[in-house]
Protein backbone atom coordinates (compact mmCIF):
# COMPACT_ATOMS: atom_id res chain seq x y z
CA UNK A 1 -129.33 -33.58 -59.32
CA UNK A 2 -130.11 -34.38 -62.60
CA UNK A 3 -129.83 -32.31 -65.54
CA UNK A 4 -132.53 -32.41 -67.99
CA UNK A 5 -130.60 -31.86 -72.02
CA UNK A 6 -133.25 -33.73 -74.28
CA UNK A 7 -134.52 -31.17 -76.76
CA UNK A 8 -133.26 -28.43 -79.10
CA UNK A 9 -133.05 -25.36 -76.81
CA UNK A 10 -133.51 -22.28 -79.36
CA UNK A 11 -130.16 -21.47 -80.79
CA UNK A 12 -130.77 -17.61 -81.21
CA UNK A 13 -132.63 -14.69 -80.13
CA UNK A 14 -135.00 -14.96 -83.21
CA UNK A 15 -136.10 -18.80 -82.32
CA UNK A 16 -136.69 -18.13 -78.83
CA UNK A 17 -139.30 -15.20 -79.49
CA UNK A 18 -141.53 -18.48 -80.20
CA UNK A 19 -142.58 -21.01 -78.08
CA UNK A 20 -142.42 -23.91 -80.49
CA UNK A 21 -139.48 -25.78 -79.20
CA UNK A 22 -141.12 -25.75 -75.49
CA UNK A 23 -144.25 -27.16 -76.88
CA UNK A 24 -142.05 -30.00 -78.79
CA UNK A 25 -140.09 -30.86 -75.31
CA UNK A 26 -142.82 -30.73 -73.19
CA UNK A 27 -144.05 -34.36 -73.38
CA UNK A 28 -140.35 -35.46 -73.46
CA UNK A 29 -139.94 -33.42 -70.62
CA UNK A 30 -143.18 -34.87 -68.68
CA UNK A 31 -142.47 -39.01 -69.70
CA UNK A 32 -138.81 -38.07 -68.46
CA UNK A 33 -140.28 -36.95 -65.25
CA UNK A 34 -142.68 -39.43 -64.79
CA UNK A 35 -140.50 -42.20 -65.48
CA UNK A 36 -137.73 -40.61 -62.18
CA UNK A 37 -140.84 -40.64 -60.17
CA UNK A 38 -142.17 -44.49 -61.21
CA UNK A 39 -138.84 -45.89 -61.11
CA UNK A 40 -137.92 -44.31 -57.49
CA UNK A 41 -141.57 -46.18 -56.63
CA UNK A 42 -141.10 -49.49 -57.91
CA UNK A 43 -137.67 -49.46 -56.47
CA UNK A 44 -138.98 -49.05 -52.99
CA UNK A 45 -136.88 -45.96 -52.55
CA UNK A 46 -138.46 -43.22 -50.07
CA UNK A 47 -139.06 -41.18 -53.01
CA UNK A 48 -136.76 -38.08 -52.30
CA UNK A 49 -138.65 -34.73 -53.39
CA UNK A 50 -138.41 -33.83 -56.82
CA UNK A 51 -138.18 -30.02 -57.75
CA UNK A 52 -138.58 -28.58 -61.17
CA UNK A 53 -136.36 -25.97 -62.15
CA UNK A 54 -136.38 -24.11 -65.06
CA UNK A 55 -134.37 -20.99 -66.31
CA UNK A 56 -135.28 -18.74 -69.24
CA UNK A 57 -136.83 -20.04 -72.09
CA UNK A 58 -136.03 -23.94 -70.21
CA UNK A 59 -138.84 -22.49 -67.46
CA UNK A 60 -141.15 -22.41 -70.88
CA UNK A 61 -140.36 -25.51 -71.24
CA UNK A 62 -140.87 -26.65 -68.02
CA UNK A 63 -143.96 -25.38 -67.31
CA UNK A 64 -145.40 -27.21 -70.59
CA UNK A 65 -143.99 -30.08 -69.27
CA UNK A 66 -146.05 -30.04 -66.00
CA UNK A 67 -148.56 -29.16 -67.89
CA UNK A 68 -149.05 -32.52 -69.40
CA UNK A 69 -147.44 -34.63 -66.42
CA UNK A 70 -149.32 -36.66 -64.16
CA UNK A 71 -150.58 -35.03 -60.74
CA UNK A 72 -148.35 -36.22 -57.35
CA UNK A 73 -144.80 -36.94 -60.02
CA UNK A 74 -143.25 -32.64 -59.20
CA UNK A 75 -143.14 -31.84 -55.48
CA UNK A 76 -141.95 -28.12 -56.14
CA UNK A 77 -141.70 -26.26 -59.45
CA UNK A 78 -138.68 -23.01 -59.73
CA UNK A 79 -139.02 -20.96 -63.00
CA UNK A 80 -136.77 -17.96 -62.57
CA UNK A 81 -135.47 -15.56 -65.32
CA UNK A 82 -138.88 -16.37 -66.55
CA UNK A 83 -140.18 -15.07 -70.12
CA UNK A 84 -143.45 -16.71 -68.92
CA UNK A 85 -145.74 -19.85 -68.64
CA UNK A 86 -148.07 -21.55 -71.34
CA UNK A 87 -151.51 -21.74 -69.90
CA UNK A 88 -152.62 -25.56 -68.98
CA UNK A 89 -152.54 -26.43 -65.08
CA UNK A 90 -148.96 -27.61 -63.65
CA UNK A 91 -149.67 -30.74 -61.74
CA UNK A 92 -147.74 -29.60 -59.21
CA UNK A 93 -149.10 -28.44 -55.93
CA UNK A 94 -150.14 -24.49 -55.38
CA UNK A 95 -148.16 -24.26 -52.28
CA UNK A 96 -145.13 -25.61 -53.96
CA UNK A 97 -144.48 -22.95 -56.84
CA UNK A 98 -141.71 -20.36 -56.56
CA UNK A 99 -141.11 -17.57 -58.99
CA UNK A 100 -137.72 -16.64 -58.73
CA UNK A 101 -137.24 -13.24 -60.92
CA UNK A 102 -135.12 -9.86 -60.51
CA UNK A 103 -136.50 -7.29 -60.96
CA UNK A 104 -133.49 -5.82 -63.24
CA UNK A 105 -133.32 -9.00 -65.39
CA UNK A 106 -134.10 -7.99 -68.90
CA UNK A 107 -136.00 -11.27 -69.21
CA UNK A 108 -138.70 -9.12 -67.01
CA UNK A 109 -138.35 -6.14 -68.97
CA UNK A 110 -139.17 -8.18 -72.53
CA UNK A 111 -141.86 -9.86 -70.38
CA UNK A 112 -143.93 -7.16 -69.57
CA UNK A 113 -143.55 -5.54 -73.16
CA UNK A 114 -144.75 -8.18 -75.04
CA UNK A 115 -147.62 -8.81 -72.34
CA UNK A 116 -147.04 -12.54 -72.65
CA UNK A 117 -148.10 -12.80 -76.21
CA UNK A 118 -144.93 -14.91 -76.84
CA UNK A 119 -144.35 -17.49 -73.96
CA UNK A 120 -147.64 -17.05 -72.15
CA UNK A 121 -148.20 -15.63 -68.58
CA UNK A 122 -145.88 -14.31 -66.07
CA UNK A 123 -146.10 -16.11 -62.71
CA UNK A 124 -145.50 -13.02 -60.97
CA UNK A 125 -149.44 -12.79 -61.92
CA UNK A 126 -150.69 -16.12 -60.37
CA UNK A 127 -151.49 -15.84 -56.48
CA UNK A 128 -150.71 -20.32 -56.47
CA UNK A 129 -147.17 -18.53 -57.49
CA UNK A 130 -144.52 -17.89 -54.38
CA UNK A 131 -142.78 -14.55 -54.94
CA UNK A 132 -139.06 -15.40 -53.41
CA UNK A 133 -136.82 -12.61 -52.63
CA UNK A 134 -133.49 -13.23 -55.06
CA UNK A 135 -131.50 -10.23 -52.84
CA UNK A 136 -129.55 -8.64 -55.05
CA UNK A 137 -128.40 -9.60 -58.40
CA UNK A 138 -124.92 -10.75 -57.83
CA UNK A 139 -121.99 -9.76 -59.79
CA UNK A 140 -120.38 -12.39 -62.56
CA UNK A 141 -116.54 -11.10 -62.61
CA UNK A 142 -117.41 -7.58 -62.65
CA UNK A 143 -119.57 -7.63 -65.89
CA UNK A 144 -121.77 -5.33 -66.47
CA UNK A 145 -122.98 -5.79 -69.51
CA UNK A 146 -127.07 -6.65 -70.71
CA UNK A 147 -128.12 -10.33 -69.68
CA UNK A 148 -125.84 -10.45 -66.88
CA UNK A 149 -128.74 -10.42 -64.60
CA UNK A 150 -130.37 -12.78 -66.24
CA UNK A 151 -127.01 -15.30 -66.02
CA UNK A 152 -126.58 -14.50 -62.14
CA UNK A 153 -129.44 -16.68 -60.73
CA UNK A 154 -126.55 -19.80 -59.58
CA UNK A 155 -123.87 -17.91 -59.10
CA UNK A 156 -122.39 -19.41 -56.03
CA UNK A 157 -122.64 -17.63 -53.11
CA UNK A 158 -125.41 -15.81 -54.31
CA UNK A 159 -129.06 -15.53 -52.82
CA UNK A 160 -130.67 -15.94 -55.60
CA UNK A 161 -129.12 -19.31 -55.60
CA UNK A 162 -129.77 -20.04 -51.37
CA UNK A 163 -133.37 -19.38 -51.90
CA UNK A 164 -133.32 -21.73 -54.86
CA UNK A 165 -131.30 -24.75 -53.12
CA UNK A 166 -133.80 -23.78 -49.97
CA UNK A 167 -137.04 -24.85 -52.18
CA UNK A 168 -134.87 -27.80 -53.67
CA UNK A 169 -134.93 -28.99 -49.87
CA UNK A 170 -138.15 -27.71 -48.90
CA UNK A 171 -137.34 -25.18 -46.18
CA UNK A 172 -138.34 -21.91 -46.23
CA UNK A 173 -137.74 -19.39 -48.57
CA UNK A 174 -137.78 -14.98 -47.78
CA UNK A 175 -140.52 -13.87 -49.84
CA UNK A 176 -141.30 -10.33 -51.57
């Protein structure tokens, strides 16, 4: 697993309603892939699968990442607690794209509102776009408060997070 840190995340509320620090990542983001993928080649490794993942405004920036990353580098691509997806063709396969999104996450409620003028389309729209079953939301210490949905995706245990790890391996996933 390798954990992807190399650009200046929006540091409030008021940044992330734009989607100009995903557009600055996303060729970062897309030489940082390519270069896992050519150096796993050239090593004569058997090229383990490589999944995507991206959370909130990161799946923003993922997405504009594939979007400028050469076709056959991303195996699998995960946004979930989506705001949405900048329009420009992920190279990554159709069958291999997994929208992972609860219904309750307030990420999905903002989504719909705004009608993707902000951070593009929601995935939930595009048939190439598996809709996975997260079950239900789980709990994070008993909180109750808004966003904790939208922070409950990993929480271990969870299946939110077993239908994640199952695309990470490539079995199959429950959809909706």
């Amino acid at each position: 697993t390798v954990s992807y840190i190399g650009y200046d995340a929006p540091s409030n509320l008021a940044q992330a309603a734009f989607a100009s620090s995903a557009n600055d990542a996303g060729q970062d983001l897309s030489e940082f892939m390519e270069g896992l993928h050519y150096n796993r080649d050239v090593g004569g490794d058997d090229n383990p699968r490589l999944t995507l993942m991206g959370h909130s405004y990161g799946s923003t920036t993922a997405g504009v990442g594939l979007n400028q990353t050469n076709t056959e580098v991303v195996d699998a691509f995960i946004p979930y607690g989506t705001p949405g997806l900048l329009d420009g063709g992920l190279s990554v396969p159709d069958d291999e794209r997994y929208l992972v999104q609860h219904d309750s996450d307030i990420i999905e409620d903002a989504n719909y509102i705004f009608s993707g003028a902000v951070h593009g389309y929601h995935p939930e729209s595009d048939p190439s776009f598996t809709n996975v079953d997260p079950g239900q939301p789980a709990e994070m210490d008993g909180a109750k408060k808004i966003g904790a949905v939208h922070s409950s995706y990993l929480v271990d245990g969870s299946e939110s997070q077993s239908q994640i790890a199952r695309v990470v391996i490539g079995e199959k996933v429950d959809v909706r």
